[in-house]
Structures are given as C-alpha cells and as structure tokens.
PDB file of N, CA and C in Angstrom:
ATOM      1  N   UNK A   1      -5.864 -10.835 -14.504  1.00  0.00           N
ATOM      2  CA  UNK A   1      -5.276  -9.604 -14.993  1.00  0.00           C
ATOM      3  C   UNK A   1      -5.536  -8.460 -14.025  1.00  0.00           C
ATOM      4  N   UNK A   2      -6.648  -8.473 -13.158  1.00  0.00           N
ATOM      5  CA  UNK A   2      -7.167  -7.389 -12.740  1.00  0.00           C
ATOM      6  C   UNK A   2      -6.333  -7.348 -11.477  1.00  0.00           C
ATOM      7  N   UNK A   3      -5.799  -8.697 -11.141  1.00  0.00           N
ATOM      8  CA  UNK A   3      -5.085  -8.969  -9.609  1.00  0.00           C
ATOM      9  C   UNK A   3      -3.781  -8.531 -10.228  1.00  0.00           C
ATOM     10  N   UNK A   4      -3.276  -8.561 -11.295  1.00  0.00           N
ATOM     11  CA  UNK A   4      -1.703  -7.906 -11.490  1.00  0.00           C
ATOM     12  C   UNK A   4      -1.803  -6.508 -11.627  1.00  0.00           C
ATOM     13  N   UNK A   5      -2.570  -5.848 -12.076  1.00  0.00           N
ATOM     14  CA  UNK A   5      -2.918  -4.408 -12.053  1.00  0.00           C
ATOM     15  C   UNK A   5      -3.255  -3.639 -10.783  1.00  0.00           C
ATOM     16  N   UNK A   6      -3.966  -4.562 -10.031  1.00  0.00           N
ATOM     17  CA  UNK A   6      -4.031  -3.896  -8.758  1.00  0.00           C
ATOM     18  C   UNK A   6      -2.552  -3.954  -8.209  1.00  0.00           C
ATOM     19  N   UNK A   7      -2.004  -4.930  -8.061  1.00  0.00           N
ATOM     20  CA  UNK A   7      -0.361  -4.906  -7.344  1.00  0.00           C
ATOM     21  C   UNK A   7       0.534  -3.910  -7.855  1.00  0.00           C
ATOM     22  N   UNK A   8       0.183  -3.306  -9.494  1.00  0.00           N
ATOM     23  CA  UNK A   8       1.662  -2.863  -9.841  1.00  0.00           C
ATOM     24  C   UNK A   8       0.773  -1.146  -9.114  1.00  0.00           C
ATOM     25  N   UNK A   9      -0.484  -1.894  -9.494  1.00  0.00           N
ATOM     26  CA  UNK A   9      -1.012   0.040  -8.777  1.00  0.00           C
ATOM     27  C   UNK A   9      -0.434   0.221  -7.133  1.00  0.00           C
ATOM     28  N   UNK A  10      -0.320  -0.756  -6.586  1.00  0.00           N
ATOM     29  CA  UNK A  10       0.130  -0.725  -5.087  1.00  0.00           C
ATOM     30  C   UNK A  10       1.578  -0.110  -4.907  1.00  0.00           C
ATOM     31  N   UNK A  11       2.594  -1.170  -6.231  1.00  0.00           N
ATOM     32  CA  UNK A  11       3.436  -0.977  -6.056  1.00  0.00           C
ATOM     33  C   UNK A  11       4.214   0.377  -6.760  1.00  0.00           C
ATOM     34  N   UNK A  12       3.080   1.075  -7.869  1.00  0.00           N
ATOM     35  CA  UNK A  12       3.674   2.353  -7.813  1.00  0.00           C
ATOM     36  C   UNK A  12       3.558   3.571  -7.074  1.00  0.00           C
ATOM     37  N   UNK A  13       2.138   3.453  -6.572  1.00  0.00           N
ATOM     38  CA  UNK A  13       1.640   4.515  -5.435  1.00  0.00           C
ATOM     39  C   UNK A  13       3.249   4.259  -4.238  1.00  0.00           C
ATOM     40  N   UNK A  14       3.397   3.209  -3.763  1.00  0.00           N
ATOM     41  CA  UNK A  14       4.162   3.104  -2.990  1.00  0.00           C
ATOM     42  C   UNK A  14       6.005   3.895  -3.210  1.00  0.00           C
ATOM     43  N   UNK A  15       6.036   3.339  -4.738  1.00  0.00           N
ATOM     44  CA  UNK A  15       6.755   4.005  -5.229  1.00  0.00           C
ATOM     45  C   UNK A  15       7.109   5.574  -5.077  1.00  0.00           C
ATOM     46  N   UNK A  16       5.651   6.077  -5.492  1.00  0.00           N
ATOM     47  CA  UNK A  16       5.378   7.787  -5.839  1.00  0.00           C
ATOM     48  C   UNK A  16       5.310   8.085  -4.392  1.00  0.00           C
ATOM     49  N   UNK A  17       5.043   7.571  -2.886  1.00  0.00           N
ATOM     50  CA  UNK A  17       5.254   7.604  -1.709  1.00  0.00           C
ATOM     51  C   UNK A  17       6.438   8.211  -1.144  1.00  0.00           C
ATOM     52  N   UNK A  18       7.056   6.821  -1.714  1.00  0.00           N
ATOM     53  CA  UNK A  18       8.750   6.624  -1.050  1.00  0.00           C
ATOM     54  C   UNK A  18       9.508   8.651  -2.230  1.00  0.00           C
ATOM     55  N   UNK A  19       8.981   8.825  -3.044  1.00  0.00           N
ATOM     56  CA  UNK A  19      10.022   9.225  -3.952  1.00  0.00           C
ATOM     57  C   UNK A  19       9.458  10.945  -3.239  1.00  0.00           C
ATOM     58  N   UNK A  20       8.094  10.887  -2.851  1.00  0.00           N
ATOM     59  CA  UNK A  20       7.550  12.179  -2.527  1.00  0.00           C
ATOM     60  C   UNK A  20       8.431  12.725  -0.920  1.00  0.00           C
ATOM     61  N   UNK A  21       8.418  11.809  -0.087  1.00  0.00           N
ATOM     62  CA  UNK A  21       9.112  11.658   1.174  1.00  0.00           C
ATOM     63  C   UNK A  21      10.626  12.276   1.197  1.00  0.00           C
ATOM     64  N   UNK A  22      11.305  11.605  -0.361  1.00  0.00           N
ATOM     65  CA  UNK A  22      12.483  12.408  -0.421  1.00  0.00           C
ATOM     66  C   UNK A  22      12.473  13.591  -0.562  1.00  0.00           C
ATOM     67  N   UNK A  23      11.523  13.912  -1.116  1.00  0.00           N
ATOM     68  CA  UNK A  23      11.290  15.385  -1.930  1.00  0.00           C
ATOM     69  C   UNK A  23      11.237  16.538  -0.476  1.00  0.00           C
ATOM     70  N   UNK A  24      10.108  15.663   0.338  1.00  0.00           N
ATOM     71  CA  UNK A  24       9.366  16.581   1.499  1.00  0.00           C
ATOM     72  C   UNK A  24      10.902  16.370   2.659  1.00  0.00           C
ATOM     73  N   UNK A  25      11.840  15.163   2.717  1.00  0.00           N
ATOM     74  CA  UNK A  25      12.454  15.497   3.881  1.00  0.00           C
ATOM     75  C   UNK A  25      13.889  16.318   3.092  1.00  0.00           C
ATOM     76  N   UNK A  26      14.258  16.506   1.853  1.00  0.00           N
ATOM     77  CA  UNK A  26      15.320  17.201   1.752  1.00  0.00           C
ATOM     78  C   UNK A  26      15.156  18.655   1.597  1.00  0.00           C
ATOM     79  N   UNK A  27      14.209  19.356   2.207  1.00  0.00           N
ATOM     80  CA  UNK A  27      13.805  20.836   2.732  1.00  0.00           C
ATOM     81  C   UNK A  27      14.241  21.621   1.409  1.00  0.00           C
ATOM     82  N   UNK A  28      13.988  21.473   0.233  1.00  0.00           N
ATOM     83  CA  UNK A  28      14.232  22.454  -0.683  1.00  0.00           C
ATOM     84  C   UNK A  28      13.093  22.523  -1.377  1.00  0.00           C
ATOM     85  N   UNK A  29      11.979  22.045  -1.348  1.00  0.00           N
ATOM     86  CA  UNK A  29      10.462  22.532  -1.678  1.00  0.00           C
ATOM     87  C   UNK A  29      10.072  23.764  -0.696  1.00  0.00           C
ATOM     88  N   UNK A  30       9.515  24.707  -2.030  1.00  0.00           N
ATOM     89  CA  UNK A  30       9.073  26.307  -1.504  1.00  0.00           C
ATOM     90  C   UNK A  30       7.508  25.666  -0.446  1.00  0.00           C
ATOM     91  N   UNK A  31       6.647  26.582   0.207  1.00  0.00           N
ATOM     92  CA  UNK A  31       5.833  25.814   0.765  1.00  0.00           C
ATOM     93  C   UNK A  31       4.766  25.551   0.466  1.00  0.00           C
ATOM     94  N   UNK A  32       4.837  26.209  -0.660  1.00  0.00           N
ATOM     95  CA  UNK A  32       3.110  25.665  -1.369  1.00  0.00           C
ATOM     96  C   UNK A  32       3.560  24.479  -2.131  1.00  0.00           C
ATOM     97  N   UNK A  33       4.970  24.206  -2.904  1.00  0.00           N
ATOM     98  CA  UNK A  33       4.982  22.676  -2.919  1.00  0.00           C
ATOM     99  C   UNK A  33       4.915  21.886  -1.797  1.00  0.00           C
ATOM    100  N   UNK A  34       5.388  21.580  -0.971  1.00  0.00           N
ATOM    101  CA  UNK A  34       5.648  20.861   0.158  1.00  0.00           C
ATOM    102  C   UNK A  34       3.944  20.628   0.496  1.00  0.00           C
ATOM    103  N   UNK A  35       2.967  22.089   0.663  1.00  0.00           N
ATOM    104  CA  UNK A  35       1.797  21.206   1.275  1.00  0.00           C
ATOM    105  C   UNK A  35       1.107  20.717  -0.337  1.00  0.00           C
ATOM    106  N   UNK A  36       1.328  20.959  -1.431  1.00  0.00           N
ATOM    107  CA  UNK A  36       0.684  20.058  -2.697  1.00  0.00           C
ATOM    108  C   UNK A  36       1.399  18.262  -2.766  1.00  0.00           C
ATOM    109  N   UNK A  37       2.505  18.886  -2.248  1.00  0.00           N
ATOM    110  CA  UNK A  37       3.518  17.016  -1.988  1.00  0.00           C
ATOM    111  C   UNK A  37       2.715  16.432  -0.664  1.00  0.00           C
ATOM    112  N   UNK A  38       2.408  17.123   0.456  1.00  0.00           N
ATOM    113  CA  UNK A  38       1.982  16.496   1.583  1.00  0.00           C
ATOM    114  C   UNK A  38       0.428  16.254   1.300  1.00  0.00           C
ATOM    115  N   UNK A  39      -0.254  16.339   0.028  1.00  0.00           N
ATOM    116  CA  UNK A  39      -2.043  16.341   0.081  1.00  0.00           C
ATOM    117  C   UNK A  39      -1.842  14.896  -0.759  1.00  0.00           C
ATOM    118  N   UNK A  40      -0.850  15.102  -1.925  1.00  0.00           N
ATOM    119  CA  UNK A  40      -0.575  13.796  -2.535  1.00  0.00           C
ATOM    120  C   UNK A  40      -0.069  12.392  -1.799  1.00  0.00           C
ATOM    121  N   UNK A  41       0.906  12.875  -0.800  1.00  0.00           N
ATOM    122  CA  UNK A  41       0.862  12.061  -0.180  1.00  0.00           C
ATOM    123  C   UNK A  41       0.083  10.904   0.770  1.00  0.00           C
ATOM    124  N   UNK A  42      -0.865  11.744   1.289  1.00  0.00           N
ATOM    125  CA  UNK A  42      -1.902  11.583   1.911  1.00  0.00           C
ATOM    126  C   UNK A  42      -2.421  10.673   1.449  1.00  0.00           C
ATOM    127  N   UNK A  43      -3.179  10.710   0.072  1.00  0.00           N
ATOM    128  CA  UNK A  43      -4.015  10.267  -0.863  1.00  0.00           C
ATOM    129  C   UNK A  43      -3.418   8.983  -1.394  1.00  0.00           C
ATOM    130  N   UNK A  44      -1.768   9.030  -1.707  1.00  0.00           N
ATOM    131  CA  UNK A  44      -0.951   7.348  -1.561  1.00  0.00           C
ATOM    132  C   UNK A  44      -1.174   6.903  -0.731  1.00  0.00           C
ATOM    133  N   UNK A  45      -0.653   7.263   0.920  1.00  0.00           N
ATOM    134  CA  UNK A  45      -0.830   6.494   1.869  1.00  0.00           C
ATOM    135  C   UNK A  45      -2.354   6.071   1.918  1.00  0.00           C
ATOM    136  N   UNK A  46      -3.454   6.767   2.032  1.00  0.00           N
ATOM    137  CA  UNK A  46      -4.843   6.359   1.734  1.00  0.00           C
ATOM    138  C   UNK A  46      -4.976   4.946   0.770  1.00  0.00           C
ATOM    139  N   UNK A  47      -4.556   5.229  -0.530  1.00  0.00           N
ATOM    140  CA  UNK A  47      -4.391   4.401  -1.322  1.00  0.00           C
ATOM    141  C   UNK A  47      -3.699   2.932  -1.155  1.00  0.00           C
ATOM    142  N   UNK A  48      -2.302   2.998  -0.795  1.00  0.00           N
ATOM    143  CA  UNK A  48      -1.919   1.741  -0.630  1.00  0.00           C
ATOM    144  C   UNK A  48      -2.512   1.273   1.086  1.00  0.00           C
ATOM    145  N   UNK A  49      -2.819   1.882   2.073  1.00  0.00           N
ATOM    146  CA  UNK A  49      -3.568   1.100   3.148  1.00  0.00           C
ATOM    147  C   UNK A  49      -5.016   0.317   2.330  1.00  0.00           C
ATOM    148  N   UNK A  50      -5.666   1.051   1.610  1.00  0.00           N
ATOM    149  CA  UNK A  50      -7.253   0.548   0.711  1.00  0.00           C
ATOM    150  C   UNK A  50      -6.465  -0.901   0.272  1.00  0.00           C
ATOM    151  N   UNK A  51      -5.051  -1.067  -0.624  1.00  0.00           N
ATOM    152  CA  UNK A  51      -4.814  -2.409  -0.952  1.00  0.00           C
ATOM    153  C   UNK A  51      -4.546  -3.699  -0.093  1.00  0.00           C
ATOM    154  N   UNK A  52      -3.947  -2.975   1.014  1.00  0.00           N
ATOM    155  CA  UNK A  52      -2.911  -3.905   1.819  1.00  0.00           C
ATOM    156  C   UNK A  52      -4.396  -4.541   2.098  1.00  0.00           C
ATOM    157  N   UNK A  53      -5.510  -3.183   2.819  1.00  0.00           N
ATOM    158  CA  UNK A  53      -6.711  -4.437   3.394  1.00  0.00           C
ATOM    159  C   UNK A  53      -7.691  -5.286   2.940  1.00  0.00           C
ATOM    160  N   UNK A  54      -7.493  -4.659   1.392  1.00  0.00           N
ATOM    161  CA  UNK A  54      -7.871  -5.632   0.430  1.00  0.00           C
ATOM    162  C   UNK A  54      -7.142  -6.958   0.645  1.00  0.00           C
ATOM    163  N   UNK A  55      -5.905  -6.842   0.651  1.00  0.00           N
ATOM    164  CA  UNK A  55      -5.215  -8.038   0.271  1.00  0.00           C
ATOM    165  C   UNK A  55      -5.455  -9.064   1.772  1.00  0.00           C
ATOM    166  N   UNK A  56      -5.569  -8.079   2.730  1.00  0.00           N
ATOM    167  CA  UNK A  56      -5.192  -8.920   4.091  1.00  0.00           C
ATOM    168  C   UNK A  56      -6.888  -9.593   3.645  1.00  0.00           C
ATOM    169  N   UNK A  57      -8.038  -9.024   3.989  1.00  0.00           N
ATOM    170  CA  UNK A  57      -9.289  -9.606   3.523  1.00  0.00           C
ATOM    171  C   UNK A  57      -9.414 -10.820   2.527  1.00  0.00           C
ATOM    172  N   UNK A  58      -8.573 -10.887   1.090  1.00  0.00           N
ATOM    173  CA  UNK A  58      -8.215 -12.013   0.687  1.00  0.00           C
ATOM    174  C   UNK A  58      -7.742 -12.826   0.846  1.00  0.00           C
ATOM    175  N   UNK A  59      -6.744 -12.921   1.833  1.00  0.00           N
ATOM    176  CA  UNK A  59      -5.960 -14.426   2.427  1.00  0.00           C
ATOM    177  C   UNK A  59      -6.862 -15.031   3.449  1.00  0.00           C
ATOM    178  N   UNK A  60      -7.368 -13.987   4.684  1.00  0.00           N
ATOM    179  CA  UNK A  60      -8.474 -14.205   5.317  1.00  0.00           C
ATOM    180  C   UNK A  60      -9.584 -15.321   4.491  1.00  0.00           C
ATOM    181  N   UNK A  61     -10.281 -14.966   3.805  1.00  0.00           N
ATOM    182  CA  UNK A  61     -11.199 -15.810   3.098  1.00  0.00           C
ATOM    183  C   UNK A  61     -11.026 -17.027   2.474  1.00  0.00           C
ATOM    184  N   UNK A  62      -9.426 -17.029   1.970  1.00  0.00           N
ATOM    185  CA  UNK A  62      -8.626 -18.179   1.364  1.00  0.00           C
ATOM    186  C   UNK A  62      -8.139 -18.945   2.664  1.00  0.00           C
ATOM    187  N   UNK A  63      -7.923 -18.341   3.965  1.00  0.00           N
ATOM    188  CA  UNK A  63      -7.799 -19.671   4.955  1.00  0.00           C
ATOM    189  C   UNK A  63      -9.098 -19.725   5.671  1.00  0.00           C
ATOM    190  N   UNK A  64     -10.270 -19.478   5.131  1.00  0.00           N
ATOM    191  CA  UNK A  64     -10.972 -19.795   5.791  1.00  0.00           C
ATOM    192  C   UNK A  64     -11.879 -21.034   5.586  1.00  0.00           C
ATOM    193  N   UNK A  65     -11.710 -21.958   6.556  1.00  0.00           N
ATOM    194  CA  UNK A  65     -11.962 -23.600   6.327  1.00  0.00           C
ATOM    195  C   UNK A  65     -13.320 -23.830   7.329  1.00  0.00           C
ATOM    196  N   UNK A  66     -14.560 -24.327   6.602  1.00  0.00           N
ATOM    197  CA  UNK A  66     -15.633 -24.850   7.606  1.00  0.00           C
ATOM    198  C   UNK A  66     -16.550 -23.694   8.025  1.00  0.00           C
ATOM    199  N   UNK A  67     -16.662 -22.518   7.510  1.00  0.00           N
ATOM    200  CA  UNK A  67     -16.624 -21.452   8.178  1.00  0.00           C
ATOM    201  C   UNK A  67     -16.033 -21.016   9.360  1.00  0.00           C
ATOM    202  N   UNK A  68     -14.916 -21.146   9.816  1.00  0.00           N
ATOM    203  CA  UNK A  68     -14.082 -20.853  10.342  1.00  0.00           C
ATOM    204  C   UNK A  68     -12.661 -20.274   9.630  1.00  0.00           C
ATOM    205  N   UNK A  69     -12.169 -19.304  10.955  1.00  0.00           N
ATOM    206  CA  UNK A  69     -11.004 -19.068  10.268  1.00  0.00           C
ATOM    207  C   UNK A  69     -10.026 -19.701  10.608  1.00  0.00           C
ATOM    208  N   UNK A  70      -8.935 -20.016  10.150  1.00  0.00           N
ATOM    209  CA  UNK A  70      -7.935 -20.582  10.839  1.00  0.00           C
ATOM    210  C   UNK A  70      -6.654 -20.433  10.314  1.00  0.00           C
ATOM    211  N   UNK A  71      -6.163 -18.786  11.417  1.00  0.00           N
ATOM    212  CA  UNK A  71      -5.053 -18.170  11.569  1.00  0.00           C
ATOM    213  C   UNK A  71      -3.644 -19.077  11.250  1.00  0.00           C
ATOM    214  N   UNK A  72      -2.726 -18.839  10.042  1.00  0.00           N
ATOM    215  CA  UNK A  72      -1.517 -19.225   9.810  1.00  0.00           C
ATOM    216  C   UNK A  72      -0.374 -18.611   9.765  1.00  0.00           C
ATOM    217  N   UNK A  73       0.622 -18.685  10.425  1.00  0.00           N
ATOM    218  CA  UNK A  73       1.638 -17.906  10.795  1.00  0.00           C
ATOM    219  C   UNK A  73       2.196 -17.999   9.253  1.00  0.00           C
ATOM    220  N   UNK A  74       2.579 -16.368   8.958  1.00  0.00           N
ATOM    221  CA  UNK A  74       3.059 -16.193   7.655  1.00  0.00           C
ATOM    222  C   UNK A  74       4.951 -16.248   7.479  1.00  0.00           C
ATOM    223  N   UNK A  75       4.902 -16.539   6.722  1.00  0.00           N
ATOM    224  CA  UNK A  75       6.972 -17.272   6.640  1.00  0.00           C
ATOM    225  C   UNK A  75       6.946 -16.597   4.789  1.00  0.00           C
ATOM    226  N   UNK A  76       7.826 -15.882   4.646  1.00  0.00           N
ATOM    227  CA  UNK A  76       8.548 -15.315   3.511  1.00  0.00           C
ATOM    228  C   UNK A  76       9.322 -16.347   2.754  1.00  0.00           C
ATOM    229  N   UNK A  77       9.596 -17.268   3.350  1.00  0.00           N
ATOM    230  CA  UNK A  77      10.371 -18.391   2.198  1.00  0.00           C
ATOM    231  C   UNK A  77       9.095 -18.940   1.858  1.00  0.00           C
ATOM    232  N   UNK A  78       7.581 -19.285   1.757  1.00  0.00           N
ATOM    233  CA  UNK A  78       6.670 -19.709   1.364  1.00  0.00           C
ATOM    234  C   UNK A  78       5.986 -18.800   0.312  1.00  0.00           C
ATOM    235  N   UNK A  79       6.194 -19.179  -0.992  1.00  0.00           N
ATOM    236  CA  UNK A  79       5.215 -18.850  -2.016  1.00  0.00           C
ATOM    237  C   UNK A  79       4.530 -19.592  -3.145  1.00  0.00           C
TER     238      UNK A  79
END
C-alpha cells in the first residue's frame, strides 16, 4: 500500500509541476504570484527527484545478484 501511495504522490506532485509551469510560462501571474508559483515549484521538483532516486535505488538492489550489481538495459515493453 505504501508503494502505491508513494507513486500516486509522485505522480501528482508531477502533475501540480506540469500545471504550475503553465501558469508561470503564460505571463499573466502578478509577481508575487509567479515567485509563490516558482518556491512551490521548487519544492515539486525537489520532491519528485527524492522519488525517482528512491525508485532508481530500488531496482538497483532488486538486480543486485551475489553482491554484485548487474546493470540491465531497461525496455518499456517489459513489465
């Protein structure tokens, strides 16, 4: 449960990212919004990099065989 909660948290920060970006590149925020949109932003991007290296750290450990690692080229038709 805790691994689906972390993803949808990834995937809404990413969300609230993408939706803030519109906000900041269609130039109609006064400028004290724009830098309260650009501190939030910050704090997503902060946020979803903290998951991705979570996640990269977990596959890491899951191919790791013998104590060794052993690097697998990743393919999108594989799940």
């Amino acid at each position: 449960m805790a691994r689906k909660k972390a993803a949808l948290d990834f995937e809404q920060s990413l969300s609230e990212l993408q939706a803030l970006v519109e906000r900041l590149e269609s130039g109609e925020l006064p400028l004290e919004e724009s830098l309260s949109a650009f501190e939030q932003g910050i704090r997503l991007t902060r946020d979803c990099q903290s998951a991705l290296t979570q996640a990269e750290q977990k596959v890491q450990i899951l191919l790791e065989r013998d104590g060794e690692l052993e690097e697998a080229p990743f393919e999108a038709g594989d799940a």
